[in-house]
Each structure stands twice: as C-alpha cells, then as structure tokens.
Protein backbone atom coordinates (compact mmCIF):
# COMPACT_ATOMS: atom_id res chain seq x y z
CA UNK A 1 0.00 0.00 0.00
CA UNK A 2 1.87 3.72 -1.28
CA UNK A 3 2.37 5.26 2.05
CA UNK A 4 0.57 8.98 2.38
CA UNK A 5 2.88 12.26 2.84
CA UNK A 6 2.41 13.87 5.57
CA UNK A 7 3.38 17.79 5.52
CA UNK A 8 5.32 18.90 9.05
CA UNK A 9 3.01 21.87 9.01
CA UNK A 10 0.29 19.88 9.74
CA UNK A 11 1.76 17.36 11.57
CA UNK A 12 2.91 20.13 13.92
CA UNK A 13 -1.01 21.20 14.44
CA UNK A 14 -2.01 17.21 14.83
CA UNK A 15 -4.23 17.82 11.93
CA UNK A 16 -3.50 14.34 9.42
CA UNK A 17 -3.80 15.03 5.64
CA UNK A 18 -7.15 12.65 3.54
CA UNK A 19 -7.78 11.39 0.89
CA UNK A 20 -9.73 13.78 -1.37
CA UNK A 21 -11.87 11.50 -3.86
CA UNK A 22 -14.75 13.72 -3.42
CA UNK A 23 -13.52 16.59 -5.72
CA UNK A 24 -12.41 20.22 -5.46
CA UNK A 25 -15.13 20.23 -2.47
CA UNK A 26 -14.01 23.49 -0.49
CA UNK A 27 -14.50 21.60 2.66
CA UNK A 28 -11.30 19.51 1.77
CA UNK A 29 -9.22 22.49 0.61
CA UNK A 30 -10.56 22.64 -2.72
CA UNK A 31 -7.13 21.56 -5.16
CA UNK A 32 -3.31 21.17 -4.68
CA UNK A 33 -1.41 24.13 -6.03
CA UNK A 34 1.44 23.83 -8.86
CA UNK A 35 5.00 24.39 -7.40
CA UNK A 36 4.85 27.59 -10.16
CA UNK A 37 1.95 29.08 -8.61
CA UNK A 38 3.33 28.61 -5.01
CA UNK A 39 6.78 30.33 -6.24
CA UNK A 40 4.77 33.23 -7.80
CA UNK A 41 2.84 34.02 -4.50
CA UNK A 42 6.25 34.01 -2.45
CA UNK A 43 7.37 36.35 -4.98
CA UNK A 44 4.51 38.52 -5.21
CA UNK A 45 4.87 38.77 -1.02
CA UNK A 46 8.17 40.39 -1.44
CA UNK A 47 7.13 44.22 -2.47
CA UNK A 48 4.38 46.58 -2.21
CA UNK A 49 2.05 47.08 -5.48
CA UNK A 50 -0.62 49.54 -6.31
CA UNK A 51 -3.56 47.42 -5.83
CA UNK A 52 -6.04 49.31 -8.10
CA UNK A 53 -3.12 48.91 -10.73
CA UNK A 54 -2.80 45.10 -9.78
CA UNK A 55 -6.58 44.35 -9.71
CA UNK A 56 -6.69 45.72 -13.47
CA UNK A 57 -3.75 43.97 -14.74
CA UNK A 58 -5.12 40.64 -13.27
CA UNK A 59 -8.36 41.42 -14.72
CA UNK A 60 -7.31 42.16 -18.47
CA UNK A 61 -5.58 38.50 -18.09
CA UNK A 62 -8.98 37.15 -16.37
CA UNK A 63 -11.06 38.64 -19.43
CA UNK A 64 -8.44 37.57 -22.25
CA UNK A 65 -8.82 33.85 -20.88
CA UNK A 66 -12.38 34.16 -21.07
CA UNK A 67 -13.35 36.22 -23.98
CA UNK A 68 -15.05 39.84 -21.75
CA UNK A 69 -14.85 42.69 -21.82
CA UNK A 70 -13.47 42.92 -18.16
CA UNK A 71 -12.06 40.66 -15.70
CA UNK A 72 -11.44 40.72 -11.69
CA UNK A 73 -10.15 37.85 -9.91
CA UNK A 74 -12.18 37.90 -6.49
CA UNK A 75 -12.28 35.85 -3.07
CA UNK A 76 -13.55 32.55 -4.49
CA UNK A 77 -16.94 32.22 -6.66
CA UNK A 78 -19.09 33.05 -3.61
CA UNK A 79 -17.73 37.17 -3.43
CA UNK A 80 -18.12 37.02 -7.72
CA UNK A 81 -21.76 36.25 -7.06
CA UNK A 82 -21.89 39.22 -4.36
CA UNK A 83 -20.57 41.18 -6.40
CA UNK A 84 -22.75 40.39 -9.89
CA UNK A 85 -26.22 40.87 -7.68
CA UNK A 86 -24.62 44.11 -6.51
CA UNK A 87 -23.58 45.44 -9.90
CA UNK A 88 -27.01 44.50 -11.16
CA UNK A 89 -28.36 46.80 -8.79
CA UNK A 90 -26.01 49.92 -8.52
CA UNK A 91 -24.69 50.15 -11.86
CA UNK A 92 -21.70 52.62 -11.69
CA UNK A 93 -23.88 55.03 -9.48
CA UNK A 94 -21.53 55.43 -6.64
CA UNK A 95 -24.16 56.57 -4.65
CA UNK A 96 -25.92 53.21 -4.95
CA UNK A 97 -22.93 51.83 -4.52
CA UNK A 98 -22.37 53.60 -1.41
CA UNK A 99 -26.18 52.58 -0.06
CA UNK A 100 -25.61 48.64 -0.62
CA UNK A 101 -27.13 46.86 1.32
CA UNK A 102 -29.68 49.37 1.72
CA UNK A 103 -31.62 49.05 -1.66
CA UNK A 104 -34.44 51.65 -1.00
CA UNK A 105 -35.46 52.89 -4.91
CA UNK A 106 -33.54 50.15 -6.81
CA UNK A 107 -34.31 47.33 -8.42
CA UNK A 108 -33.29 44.38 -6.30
CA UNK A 109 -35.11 41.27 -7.51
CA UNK A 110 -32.82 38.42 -8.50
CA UNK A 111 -34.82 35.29 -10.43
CA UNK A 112 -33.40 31.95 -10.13
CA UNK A 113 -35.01 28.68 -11.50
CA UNK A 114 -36.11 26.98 -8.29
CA UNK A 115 -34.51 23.65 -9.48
CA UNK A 116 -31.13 25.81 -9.33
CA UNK A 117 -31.60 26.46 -5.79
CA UNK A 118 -28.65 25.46 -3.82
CA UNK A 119 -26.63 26.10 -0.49
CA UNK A 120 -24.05 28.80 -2.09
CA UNK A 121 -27.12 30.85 -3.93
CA UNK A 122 -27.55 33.42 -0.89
CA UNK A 123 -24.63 35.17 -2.18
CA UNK A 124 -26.80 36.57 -4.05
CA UNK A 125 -28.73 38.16 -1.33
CA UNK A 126 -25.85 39.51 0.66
CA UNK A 127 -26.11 42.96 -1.07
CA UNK A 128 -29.01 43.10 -0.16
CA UNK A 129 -30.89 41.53 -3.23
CA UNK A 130 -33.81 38.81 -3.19
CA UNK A 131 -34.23 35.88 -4.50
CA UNK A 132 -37.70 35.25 -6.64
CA UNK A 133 -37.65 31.65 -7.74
CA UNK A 134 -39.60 30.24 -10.90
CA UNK A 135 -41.10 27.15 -12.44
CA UNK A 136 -42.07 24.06 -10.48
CA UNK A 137 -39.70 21.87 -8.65
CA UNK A 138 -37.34 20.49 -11.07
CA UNK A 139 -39.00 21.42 -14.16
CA UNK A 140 -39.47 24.86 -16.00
CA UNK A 141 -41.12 26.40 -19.21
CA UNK A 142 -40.04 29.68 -20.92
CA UNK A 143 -43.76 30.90 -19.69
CA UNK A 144 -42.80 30.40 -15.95
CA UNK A 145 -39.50 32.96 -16.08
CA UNK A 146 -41.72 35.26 -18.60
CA UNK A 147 -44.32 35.75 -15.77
CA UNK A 148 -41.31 35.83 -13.23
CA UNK A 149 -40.57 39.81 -14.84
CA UNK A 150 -41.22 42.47 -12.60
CA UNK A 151 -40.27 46.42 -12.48
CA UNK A 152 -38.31 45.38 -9.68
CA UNK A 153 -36.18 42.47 -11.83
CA UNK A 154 -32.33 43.35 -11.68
CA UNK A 155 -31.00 40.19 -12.61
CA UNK A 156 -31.78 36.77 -13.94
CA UNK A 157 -29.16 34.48 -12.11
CA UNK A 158 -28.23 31.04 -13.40
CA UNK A 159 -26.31 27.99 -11.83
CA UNK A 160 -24.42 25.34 -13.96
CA UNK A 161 -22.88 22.70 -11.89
CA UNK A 162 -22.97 18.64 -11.32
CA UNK A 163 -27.03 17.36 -10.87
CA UNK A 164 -28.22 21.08 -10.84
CA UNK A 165 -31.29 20.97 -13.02
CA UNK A 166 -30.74 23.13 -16.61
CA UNK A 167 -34.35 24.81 -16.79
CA UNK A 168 -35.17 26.03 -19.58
CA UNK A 169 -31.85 25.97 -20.26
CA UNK A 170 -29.33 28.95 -20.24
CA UNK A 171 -29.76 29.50 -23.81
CA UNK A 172 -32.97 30.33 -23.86
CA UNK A 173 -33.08 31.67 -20.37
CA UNK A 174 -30.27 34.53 -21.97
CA UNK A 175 -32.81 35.12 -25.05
CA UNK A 176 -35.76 35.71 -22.74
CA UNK A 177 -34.12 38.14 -20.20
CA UNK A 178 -32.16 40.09 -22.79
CA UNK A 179 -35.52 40.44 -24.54
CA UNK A 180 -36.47 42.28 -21.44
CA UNK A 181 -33.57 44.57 -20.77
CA UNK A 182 -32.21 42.60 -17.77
CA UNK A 183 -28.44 40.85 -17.79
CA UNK A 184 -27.80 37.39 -16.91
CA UNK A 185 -25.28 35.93 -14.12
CA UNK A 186 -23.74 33.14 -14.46
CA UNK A 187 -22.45 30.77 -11.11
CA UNK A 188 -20.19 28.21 -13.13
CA UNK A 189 -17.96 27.37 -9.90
CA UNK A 190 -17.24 24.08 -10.86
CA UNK A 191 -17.24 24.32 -14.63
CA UNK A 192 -13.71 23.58 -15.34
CA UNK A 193 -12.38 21.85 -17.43
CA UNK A 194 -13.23 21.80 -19.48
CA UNK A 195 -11.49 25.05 -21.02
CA UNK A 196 -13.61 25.82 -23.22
CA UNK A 197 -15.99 26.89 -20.86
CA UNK A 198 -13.77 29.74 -19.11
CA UNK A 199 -15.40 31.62 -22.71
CA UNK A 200 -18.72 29.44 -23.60
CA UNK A 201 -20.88 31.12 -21.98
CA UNK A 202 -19.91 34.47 -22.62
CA UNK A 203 -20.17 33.68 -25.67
CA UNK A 204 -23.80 32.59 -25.41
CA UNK A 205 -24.56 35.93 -24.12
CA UNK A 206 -24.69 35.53 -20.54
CA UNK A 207 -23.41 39.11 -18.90
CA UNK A 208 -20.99 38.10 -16.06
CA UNK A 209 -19.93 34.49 -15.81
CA UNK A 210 -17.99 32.90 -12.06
CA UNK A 211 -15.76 30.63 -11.61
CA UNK A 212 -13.88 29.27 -8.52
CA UNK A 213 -9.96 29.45 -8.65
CA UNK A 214 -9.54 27.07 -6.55
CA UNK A 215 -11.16 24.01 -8.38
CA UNK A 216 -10.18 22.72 -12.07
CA UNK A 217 -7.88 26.07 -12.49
CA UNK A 218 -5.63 25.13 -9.67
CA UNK A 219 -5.27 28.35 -7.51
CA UNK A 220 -5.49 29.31 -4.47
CA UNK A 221 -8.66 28.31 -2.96
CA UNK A 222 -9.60 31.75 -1.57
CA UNK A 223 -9.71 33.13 -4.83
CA UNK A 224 -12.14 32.93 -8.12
CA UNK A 225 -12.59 34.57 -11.90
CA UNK A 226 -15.27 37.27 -12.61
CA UNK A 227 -15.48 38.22 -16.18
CA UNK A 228 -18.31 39.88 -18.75
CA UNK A 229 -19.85 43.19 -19.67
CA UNK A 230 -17.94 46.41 -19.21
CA UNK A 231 -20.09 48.30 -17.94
CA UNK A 232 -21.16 45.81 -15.19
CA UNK A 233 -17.18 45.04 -14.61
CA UNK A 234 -17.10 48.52 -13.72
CA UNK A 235 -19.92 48.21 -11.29
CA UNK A 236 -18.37 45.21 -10.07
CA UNK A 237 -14.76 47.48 -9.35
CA UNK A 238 -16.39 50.05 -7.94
CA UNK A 239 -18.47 47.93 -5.67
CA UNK A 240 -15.10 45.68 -4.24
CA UNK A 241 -12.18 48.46 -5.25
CA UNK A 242 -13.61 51.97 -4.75
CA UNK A 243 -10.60 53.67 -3.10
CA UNK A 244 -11.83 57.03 -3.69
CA UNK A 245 -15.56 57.04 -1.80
CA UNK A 246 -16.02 57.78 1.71
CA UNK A 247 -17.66 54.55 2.78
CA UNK A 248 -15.99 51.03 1.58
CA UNK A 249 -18.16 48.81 -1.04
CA UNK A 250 -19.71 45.84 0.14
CA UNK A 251 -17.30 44.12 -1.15
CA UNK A 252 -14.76 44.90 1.08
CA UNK A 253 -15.20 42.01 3.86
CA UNK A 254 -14.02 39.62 0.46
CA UNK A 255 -11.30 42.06 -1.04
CA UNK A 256 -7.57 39.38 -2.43
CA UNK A 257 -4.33 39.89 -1.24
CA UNK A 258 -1.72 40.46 -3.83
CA UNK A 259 -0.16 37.20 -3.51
CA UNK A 260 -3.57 35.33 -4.06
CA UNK A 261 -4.25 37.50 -7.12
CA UNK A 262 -0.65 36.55 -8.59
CA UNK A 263 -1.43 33.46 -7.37
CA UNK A 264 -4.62 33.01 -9.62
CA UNK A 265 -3.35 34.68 -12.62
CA UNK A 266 -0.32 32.21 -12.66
CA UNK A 267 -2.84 29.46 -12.21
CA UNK A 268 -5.32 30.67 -15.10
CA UNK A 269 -1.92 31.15 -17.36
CA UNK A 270 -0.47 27.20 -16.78
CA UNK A 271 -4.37 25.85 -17.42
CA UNK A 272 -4.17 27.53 -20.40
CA UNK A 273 -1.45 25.86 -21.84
CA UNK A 274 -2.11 22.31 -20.14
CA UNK A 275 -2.62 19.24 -22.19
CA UNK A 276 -5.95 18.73 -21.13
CA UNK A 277 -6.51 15.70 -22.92
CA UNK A 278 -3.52 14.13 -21.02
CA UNK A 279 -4.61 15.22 -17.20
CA UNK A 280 -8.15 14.05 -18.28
CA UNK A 281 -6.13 10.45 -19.53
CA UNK A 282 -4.78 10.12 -16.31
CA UNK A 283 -7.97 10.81 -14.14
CA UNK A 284 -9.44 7.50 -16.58
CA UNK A 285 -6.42 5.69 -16.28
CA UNK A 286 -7.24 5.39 -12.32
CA UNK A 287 -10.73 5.10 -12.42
CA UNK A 288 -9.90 2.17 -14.53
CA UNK A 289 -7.77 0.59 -11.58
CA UNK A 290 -10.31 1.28 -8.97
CA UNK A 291 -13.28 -0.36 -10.73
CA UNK A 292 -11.18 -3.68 -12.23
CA UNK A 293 -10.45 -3.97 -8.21
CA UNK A 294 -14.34 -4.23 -7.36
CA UNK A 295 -14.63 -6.20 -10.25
CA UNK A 296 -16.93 -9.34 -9.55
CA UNK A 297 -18.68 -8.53 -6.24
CA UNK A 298 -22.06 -9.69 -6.19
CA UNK A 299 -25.16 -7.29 -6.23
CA UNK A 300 -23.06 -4.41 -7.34
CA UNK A 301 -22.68 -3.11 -10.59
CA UNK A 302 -19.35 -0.70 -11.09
CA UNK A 303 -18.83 1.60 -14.34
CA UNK A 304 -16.81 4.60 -15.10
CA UNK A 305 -19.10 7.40 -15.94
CA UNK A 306 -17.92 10.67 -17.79
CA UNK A 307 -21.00 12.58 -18.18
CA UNK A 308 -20.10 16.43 -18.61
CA UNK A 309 -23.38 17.54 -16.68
CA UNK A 310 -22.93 15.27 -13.85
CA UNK A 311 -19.61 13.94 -13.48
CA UNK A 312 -16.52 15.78 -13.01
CA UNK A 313 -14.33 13.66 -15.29
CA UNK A 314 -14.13 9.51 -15.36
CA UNK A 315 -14.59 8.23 -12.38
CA UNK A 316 -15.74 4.79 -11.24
CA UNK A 317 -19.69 4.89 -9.86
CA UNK A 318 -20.71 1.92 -7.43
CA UNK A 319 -24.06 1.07 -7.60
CA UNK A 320 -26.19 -1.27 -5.36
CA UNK A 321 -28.26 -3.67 -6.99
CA UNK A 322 -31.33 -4.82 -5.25
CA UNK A 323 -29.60 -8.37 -4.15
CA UNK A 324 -26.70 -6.72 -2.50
CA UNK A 325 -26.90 -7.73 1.23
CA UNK A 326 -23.71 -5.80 1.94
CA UNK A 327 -23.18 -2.49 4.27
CA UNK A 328 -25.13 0.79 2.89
CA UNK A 329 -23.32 3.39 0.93
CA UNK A 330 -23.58 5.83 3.99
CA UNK A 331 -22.17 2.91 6.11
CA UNK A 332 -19.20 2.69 3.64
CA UNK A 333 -18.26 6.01 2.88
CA UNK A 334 -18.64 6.29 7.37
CA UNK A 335 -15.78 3.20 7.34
CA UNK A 336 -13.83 4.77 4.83
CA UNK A 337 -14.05 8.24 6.48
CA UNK A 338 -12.62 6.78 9.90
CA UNK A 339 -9.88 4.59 8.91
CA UNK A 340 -6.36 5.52 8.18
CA UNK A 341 -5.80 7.56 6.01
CA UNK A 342 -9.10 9.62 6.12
CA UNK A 343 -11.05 8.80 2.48
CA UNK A 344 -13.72 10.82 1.53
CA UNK A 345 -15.68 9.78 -1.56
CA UNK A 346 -19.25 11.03 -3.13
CA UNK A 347 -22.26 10.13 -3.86
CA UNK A 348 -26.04 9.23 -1.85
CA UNK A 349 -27.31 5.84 -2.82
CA UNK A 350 -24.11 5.30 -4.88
CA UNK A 351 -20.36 5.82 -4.11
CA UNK A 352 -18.77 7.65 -6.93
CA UNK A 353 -14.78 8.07 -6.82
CA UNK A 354 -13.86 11.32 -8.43
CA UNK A 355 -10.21 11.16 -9.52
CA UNK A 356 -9.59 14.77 -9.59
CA UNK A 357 -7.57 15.35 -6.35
CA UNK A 358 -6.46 11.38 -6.33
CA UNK A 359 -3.03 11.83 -6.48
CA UNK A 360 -0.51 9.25 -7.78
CA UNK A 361 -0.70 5.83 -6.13
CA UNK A 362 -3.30 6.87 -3.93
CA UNK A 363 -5.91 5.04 -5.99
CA UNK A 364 -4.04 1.54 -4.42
CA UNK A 365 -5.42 2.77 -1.25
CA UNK A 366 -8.41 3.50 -2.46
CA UNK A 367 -9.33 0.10 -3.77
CA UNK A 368 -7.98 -1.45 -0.89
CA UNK A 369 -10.13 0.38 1.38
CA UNK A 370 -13.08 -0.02 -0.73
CA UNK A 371 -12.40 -3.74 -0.43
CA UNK A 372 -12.45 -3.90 2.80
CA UNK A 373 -15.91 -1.80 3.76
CA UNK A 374 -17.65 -3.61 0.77
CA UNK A 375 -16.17 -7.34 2.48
C-alpha cells in the first residue's frame, strides 16, 4: 500500500492530511497548487504594489482567458456572485454603490429557476438583493420565467454545476431576459475543465460568468474569476475596489491579497497551456484501476461514468443492486471516512470516486479500502 505524505506543518497542528476523492469540495481544501503558482505568490509577497493597478492587470488577463470585456479575480466564486447581484443593482452610481445593502429605490429582484436552488445561492442576497424563484420543482417552461418579470427584476441568475437541473436551459433563459432589458449571471464554480468553458458562456450571451480558482484552475482556494460586460465590470470594481468614496463597497469584507491575485493569474496562465486531454487520460487511467479492483462482487454493478453535466471527469460509480446484502453506501463512505488515512468519496445511494484530487498511487489505497468496507 503507497504510504501517504504527511506535511510537518500539519503534523505540527495534529491535523492528518485525507484522501480527497470527493472533488475540489471546499471543505477539503478545494485543489493542490502547482510548485509555479506557489513560487509566484512568495514572490509577489516580497514588495508593495498599487492594488487598483494590480486588480486591473489581473483582470485584463482574467477577461483575455475568457473572452469579456473585463475581468477581476475575487475571493472565491461566492464574493463574484456578491458582487454580480450588486452590480445588477447599482450600476456605476456610486451613490448606490455607497447605499448597498440598503436598496431603498432600486431594483433588487434576483430570479433563479427553483430547481437551481442550492446552499451557495444566498450570495446573491448579501447585497441586499432577493431571491424570486420560478417554475415548479425540477422542471421549468419559458412561460414560468416570462411571468417571473417584474419592475423590480435586476438580474436573472443562473447555476451550472454537477445534478443542478438546466431549466429552460441557459440559452434560452439569456434570449428571454435580454428580450427584457435585464443581464444574466452566471455561477459556473465548478465548470472547469473543461477550457472551453472559461469563454462558452460568454459567448452565449450571458453578462458576467464565475468561476472558482480554486477548483479545475488550480489556484489558491480563496480566490475565483469574474469576467463579462464592461459596464457591469465597472460596477463590479467600484463595488469591491472603490478607493476614492467615503464609505468602503460591500465588497470589502471579500477584497484578495496580492499574492492570491498573482497566485490566480499564474494558475489561469499554466491551465491555459495544459494538455488537457492528457490530465483528463490520467484521471481515466485510475478510475480504470479502482473499478477492475471491485470487479466481480455480487449485487453491485461498477462503471466509469464521464457525463459532462454530472460527473466531473471519469470516475468509477458503485451502484447497489437490489440483491446486494452488503453495508449501505452511507455505512461505507462512514468506514472509509474513519480509517487511516481519512477517504472521503461522493455520492447518496451510490459511491462515486472522483479522480480529480487522487493523487498518484493513492488510488491503491483507495481500492484497498473499498475492499475492505464492501467485504
């Protein structure tokens, strides 16, 4: 069995490093950083910057990678969806801006499809915005948002992630707000890779699009991508960066350091130029391991699924067939999360292995474990 590393950093604190085969899951520290990006932040903490200059510099790199107008790297994909409710609402009136969360005489309504609903969607509301949900459970019509419109409407908010419903889809969700003057926000947190979405769905449209840093990209976990519109971007500045005004945005509480921005615009620059076809290879390669090892173990069926809505990359999905007489999922992922090492895996009725985080020869443990709590 490959023995696990464990940093003296931690060991010092008596805090034991897991096994993260759960994904970029901010609970687990989101994703290991390159030994580039790590070198960059050291660097960056070794002399004072303008930070207005800094933010803008990081930003044209932010919107380059992802086709905008504008870009701002901000404190993780929770602060980018503060700060697209609040741009929505204050424009670049810096009196507004000034008011947040205080939104007497603006419009302050946020829709969201309610099958979109999750636990990270009150960002939205921290400016002071409201949510107004539409459509019926799971399942929307282009109707249901239509009716949704009031004079109050700011913002039509959307959420792409693994088993969030799609609505009416974000498509047609674009087409129907645009049609009625208001800009859509996109929470894509979890949406890389792959690449080609860091500009998809700007390019369908959608008016300011989020992304965590600290996920697919590789950065620091604290940090995130905003990108879209100018004129929004400039809302978004003034609303997180406003030097100048007497009373601090409400952005403020989630402003970057310097070495986090560097940090994230190093990060965004090596995904760029990664062979994503090879990391993706290699996230197969040991899904392939862990499901030949739970080969042949009656009453449960084990594939490797790669489904871009659901599945963040091949990983191996366990599922219980109705003669397995075996422990429960909950039970096994409960074994697994007190042995040692620590191994935390996904999934409700299923256990689903996402090879994201595995790092090299920890899928041996993996299997081995697995073993054991299914035996």
């Amino acid at each position: 069995m490959t023995e696990q590393h464990w940093p003296e950093v931690y060991k010092k604190l008596g805090v034991k490093p897991v096994i993260n085969a759960q994904s970029w899951v901010t609970s687990l520290g989101g994703s290991l950083m390159r030994p580039e990006v790590l070198r960059a932040m050291d660097e960056a903490a070794g002399a004072f910057v303008d930070m207005q200059h800094l933010n803008r510099a990081a930003g044209e790199v932010v919107a380059r990678a992802c086709g905008a107008d504008m870009g701002l790297v901000t404190a993780g994909c929770a602060a980018a969806e503060v700060l697209m409710a609040a741009s929505c609402m204050t424009g670049i009136d810096e009196a507004r801006v000034e008011q947040l969360p205080d939104t007497t005489g603006m419009k302050n309504e946020v829709l969201l499809f309610r099958g979109q609903r999750n636990r990270y969607d009150g960002s939205f509301e921290v400016p002071g915005a409201k949510i107004v949900e539409f459509g019926v459970g799971d399942s929307a019509r282009p109707y249901h948002l239509e009716a949704a419109f009031t004079e109050n409407t700011c913002a039509v908010a959307y959420v792409i992630g693994p088993f969030i419903k799609p609505g009416i889809g974000l498509e047609k969700t674009i087409e129907i707000a645009h049609a009625h003057g208001v800009p859509v926000i996109v929470d894509a947190a979890a949406e890389i890779p792959p690449r080609d979405n860091l500009s998809r769905f700007i390019k369908m449209g959608a008016d300011m699009v989020a992304f965590s840093g600290g996920k697919g990209l590789g950065g620091p976990q604290s940090a995130g991508l905003l990108a879209g519109r100018k004129d929004l971007m400039e809302a978004a500045y003034l609303n997180s960066l406003n030097l100048d005004s007497p009373k601090a945005g409400i952005g403020r509480p989630m402003k970057v350091s310097k070495e986090n921005i560097v940090g994230m615009v190093t990060a965004l620059e090596l995904y760029m130029d990664t062979d994503e076809a090879a990391l993706i290879e290699s996230w197969r390669s040991k899904a392939k391991y862990v499901a030949r090892r739970l080969e042949g173990i009656d009453g449960l069926r084990v594939v490797i699924e790669d489904t871009p809505v659901d599945r963040q990359g091949p990983q191996p999905v366990i599922y219980f067939e109705r003669g397995w007489s075996g422990p429960s999922p909950a039970e096994i992922r409960q074994t697994l999360a007190e042995g040692d090492p620590v191994i935390h895996v996904g999934g409700g009725n299923e256990i689903n292995v996402v090879m994201t985080n595995v790092q090299d020869g920890e899928e041996e443990i993996i299997a081995d474990r697995l073993l054991e709590a299914l035996r």
